[in-house]
Protein backbone atom coordinates (compact mmCIF):
# COMPACT_ATOMS: atom_id res chain seq x y z
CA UNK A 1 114.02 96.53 167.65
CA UNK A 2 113.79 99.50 170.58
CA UNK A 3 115.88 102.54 169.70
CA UNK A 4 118.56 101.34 172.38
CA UNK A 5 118.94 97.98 171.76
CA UNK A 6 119.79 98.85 167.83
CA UNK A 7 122.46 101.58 168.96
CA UNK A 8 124.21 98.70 170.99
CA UNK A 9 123.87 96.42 168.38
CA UNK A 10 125.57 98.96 165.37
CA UNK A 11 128.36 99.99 168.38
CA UNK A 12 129.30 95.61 168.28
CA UNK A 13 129.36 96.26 163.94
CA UNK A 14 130.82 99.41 163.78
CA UNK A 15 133.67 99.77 166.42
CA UNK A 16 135.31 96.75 165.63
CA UNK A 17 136.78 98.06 162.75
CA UNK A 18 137.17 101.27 163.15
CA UNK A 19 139.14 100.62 166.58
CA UNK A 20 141.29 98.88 163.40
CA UNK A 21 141.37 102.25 161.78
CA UNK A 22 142.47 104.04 164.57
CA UNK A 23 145.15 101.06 165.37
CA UNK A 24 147.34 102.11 162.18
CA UNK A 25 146.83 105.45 163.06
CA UNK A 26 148.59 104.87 166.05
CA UNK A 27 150.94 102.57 165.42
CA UNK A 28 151.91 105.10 162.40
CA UNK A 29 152.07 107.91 164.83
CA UNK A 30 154.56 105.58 167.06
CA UNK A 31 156.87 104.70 164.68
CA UNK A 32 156.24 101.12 164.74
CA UNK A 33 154.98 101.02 161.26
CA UNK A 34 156.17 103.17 158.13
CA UNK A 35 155.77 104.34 155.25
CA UNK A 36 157.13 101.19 153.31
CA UNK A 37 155.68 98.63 155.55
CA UNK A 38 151.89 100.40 154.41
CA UNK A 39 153.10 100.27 151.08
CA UNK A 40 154.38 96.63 151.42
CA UNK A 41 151.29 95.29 153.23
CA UNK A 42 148.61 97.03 151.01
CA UNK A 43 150.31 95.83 147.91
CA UNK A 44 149.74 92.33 149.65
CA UNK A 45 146.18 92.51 150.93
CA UNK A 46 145.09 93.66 147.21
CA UNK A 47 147.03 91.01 145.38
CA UNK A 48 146.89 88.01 147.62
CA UNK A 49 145.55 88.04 150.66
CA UNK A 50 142.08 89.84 149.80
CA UNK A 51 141.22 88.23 146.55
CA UNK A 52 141.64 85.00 148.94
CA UNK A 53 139.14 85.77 151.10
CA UNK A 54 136.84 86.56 148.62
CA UNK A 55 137.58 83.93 146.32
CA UNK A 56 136.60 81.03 149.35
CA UNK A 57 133.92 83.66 150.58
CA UNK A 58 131.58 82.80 147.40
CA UNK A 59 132.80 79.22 147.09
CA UNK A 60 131.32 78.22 149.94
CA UNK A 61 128.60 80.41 149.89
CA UNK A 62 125.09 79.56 148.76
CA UNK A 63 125.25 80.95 145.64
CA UNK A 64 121.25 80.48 145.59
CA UNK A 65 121.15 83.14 148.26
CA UNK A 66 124.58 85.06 147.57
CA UNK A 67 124.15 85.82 143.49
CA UNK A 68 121.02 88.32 143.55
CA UNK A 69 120.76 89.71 140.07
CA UNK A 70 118.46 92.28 140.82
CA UNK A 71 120.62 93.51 144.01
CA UNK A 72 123.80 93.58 141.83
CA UNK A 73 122.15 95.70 138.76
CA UNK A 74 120.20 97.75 141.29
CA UNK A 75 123.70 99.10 142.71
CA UNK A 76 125.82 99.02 139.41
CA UNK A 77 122.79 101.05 138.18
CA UNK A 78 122.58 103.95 140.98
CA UNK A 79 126.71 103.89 141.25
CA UNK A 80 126.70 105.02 137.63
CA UNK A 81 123.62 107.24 138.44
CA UNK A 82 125.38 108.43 141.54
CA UNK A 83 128.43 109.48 139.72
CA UNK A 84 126.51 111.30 136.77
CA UNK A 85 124.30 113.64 139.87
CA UNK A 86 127.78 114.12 141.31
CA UNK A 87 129.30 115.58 137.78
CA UNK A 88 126.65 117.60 137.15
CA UNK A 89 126.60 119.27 140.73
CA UNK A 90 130.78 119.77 139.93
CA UNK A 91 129.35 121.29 137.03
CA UNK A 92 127.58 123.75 138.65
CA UNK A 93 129.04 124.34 141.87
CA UNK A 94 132.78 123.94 141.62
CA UNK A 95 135.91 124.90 139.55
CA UNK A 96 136.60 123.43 136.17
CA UNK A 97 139.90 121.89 137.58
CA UNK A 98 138.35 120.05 140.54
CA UNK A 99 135.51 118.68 139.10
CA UNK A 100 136.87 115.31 138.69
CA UNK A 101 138.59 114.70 141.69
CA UNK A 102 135.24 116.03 143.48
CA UNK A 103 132.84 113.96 141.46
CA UNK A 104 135.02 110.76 142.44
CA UNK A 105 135.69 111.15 145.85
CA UNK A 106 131.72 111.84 146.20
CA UNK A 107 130.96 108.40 144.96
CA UNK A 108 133.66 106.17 144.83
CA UNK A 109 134.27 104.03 148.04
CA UNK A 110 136.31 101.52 149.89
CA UNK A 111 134.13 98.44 149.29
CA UNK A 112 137.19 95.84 148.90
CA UNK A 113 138.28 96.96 153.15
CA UNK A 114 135.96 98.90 154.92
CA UNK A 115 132.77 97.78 153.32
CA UNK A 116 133.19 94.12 153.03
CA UNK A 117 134.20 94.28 157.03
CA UNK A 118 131.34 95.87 158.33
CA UNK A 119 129.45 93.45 156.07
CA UNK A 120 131.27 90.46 157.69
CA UNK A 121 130.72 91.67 160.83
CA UNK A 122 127.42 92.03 160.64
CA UNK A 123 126.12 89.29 158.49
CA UNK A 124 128.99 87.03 158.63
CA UNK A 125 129.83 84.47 156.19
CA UNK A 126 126.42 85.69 154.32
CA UNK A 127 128.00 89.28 154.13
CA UNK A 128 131.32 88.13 152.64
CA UNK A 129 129.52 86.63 149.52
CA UNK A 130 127.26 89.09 148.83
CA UNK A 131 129.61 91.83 149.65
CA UNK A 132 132.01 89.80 147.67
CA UNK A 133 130.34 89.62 144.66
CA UNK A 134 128.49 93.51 144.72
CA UNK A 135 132.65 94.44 145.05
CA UNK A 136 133.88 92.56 141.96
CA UNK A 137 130.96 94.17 140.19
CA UNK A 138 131.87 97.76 141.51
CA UNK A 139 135.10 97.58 141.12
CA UNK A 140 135.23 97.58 137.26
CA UNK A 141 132.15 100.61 137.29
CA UNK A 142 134.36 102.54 139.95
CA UNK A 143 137.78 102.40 137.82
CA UNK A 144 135.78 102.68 134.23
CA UNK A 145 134.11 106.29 135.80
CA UNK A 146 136.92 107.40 137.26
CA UNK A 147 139.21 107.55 134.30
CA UNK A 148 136.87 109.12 132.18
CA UNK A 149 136.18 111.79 134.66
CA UNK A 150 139.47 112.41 135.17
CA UNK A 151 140.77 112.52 132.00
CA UNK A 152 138.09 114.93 131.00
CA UNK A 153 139.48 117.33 133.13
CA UNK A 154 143.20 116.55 132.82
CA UNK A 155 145.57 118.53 131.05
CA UNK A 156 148.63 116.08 131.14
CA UNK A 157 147.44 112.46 130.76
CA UNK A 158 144.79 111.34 128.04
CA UNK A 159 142.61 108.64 128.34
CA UNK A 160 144.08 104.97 127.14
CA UNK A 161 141.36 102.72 126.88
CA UNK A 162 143.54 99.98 125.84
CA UNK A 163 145.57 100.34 128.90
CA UNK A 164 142.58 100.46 131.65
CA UNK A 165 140.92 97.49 129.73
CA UNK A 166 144.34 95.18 130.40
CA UNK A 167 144.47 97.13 133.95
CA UNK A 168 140.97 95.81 134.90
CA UNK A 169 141.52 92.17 132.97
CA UNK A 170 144.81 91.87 135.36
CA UNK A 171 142.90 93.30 138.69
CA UNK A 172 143.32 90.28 141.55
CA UNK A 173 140.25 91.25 142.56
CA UNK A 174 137.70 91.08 139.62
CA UNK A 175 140.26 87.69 138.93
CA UNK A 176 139.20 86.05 142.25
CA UNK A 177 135.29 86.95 142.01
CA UNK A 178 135.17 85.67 138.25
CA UNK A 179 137.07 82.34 139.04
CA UNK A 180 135.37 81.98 142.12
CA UNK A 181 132.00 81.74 140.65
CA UNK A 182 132.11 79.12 138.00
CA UNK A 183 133.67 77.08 140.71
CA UNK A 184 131.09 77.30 142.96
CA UNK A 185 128.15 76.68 140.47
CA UNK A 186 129.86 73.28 139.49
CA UNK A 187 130.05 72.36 143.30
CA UNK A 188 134.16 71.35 142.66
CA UNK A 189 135.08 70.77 146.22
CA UNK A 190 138.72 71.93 146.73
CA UNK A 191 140.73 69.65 149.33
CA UNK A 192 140.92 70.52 153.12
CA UNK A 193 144.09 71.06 153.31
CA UNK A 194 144.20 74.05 151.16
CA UNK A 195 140.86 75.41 152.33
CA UNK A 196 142.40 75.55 155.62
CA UNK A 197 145.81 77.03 154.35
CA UNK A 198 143.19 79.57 152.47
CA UNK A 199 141.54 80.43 155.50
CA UNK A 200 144.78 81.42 157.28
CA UNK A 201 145.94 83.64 154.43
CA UNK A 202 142.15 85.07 153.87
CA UNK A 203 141.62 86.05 157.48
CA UNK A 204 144.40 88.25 157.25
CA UNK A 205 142.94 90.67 154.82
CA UNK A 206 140.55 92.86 156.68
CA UNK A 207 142.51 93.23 160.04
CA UNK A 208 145.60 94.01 157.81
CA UNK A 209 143.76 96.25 155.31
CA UNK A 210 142.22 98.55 158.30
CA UNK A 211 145.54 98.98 159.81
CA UNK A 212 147.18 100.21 156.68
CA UNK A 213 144.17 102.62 155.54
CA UNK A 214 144.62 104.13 159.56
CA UNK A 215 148.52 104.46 158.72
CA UNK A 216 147.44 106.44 155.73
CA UNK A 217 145.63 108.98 157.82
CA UNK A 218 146.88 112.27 158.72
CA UNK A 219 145.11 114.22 161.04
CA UNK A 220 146.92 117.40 159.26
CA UNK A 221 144.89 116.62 156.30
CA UNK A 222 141.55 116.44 158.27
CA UNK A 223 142.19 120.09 159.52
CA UNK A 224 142.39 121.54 156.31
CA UNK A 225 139.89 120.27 154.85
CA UNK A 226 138.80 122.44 151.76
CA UNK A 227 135.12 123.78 150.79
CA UNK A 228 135.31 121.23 147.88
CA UNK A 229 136.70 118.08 149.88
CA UNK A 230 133.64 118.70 152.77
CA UNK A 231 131.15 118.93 149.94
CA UNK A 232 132.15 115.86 148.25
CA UNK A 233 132.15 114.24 151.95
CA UNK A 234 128.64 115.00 152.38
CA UNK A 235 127.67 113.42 149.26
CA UNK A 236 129.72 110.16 149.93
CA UNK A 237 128.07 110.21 153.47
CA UNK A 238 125.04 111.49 153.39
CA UNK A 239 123.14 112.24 149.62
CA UNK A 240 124.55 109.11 147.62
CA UNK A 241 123.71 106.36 150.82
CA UNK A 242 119.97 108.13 151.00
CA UNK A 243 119.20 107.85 147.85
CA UNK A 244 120.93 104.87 147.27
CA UNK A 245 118.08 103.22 150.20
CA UNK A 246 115.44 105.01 149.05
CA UNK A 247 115.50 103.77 145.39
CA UNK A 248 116.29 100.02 146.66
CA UNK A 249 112.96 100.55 149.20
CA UNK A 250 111.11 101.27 146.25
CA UNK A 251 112.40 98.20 144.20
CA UNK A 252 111.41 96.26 147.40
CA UNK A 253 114.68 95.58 148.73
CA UNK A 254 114.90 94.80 152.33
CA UNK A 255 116.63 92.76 154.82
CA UNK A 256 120.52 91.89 154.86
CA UNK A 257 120.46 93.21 150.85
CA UNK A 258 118.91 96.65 151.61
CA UNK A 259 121.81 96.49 155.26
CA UNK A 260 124.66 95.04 152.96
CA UNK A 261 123.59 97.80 150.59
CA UNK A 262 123.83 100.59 152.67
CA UNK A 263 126.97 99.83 154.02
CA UNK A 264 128.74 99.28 150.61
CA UNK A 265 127.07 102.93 149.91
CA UNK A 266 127.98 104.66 152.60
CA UNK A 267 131.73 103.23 153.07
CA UNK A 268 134.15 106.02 153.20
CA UNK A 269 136.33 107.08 149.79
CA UNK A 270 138.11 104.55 148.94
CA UNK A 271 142.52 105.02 148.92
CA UNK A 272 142.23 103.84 145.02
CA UNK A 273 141.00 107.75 144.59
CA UNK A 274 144.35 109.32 146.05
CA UNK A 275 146.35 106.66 143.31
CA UNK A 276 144.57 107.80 140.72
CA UNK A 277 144.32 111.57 141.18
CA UNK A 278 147.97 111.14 140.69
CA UNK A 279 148.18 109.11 138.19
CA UNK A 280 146.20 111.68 136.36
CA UNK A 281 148.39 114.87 137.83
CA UNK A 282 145.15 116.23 139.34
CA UNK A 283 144.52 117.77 142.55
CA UNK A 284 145.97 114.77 145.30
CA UNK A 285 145.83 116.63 148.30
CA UNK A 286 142.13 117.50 147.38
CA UNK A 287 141.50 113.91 147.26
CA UNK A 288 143.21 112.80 150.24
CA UNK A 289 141.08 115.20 152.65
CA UNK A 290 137.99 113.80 151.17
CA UNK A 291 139.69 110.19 152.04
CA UNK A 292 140.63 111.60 155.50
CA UNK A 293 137.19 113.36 156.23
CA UNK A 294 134.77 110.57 154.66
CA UNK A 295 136.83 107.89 156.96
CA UNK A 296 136.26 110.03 160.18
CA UNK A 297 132.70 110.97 159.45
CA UNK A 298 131.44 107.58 158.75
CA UNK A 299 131.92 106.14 162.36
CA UNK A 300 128.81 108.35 162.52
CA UNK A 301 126.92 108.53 159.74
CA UNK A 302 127.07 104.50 159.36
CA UNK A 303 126.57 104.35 163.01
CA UNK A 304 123.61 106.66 162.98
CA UNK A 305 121.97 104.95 159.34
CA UNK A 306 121.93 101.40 160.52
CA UNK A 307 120.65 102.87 164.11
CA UNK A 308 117.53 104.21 162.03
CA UNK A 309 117.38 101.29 159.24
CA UNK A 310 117.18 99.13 162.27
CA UNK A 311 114.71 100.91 164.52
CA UNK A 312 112.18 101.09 161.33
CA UNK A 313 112.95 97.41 161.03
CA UNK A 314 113.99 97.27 157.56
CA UNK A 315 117.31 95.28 157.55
């Protein structure tokens, strides 16, 4: 593919749902949406309306072509990897206090919104399984890391395993991945009727999900961006998607995986960090700029990534 034609062809991925971002920005910035309807919509597209779309996403999927082992332990593997190269550069470079909010927002991202849309849109119903089932997987690593991390460095809340195991057990979204796959290895055909009724309530989740991570955004935030928060932003962007391809091109993974892949690697942090740098009483503002920054820089540095992994004809 010439260097033009695969810079058209990320624009048609890529835009689409960032245009979304930008949407709930400024429909936020209008007044036509607040505070409580972001609150009231997210709450929705993580309880109902996303774990929907996945669950019908790998139930009519060919599971033959959607459930790759090697794929799934391959990113499992380098997210854990990813997160232990992030701690020890905390470690090194940054202050005692900030070291788990930085090593989080430099690896954890928005798989469940931003990454399974670009996915979609670029593989289509293909993208929603796979991306599907790699974000089921994630999820539990991502929450698992990120309360050890933080706890390590917290001074107010300790770490109750008890409570994140019954957190992750009740998670819609690990639900809708585990149900969905028994179901669709014993071919049970659902009726039409609520497929359809399914698809209306499933389609809602990524439109709806990119408006209310845009009416999270504050442009504020992205101007005072800290040292720490553009550091960690360069590792969500930049160091952890590299890698990330470069290990899975030595493996031998190419095509829609290695594309899906990158994507799901190179999302931007995902809101979940904000929630639980709270929950924790760490640094919150510290993780929303990384949210705010990693969201704005990865119009490019997705853009630019799938321009190249394209180009070299690898995906």
């Amino acid at each position: 593919m010439g260097l033009l034609a695969a810079f058209t062809h990320t624009l048609e991925i890529t835009l689409p749902v960032f245009l979304m971002v930008f949407l709930g920005l400024g429909l936020k910035r209008l007044g036509w949406i607040d505070a409580a309807f972001i609150n009231t919509a997210s709450s929705l597209v993580f309880r109902v309306t996303m774990p929907t779309l996945l669950f019908l996403s790998i139930i009519q999927a060919d599971l033959d072509s959607a459930l790759q082992p090697r794929l799934i332990l391959y990113f499992v593997g380098f997210t854990l990897a990813s997160f232990c190269l992030a701690w020890l550069w905390a470690i090194w470079r940054h202050p005692y206090i900030e070291r788990g909010i930085f090593t989080q927002g430099a690896c954890r991202a928005n798989n469940g919104i931003v990454g399974l849309a670009l996915a979609a849109s670029q593989y289509g119903d293909y993208g929603l399984s796979v991306g599907g089932i790699l974000a089921g997987a994630v999820i539990v690593v991502y929450n698992v890391v990120s309360v050890i991390v933080l706890s390590v460095y917290s001074q107010d809340v300790p770490t109750d395993l008890r409570s994140l195991a019954r957190n992750l057990a009740k998670n819609p979204l690990i639900l809708s991945v585990v149900l969905a796959i028994p179901v669709a290895l014993l071919g049970l055909e659902l009726p039409a009727w609520l497929l359809t009724s399914g698809g209306y309530l499933g389609s809602m989740s990524l439109p709806l999900g990119l408006i209310c991570i845009g009416g999270t955004l504050s442009i504020t935030a992205f101007k005072r961006g800290s040292t720490i928060a553009l550091d960690a932003s360069l590792w969500k962007l930049v160091w952890v998607p590299l890698l990330g391809v470069l290990g899975a091109l030595a493996l031998g993974i190419r095509g829609p995986a290695l594309g899906i892949l990158f994507l799901f690697l190179g999302s931007p942090g995902a809101a979940a960090s904000f929630v639980m740098a709270k929950a924790f009483k760490a640094n919150d503002k510290l993780a929303a700029n990384i949210i705010v920054i990693t969201t704005f820089g990865s119009m490019f540095s997705l853009s630019l990534g799938l321009i190249v992994l394209k180009w070299l004809g690898l995906v």
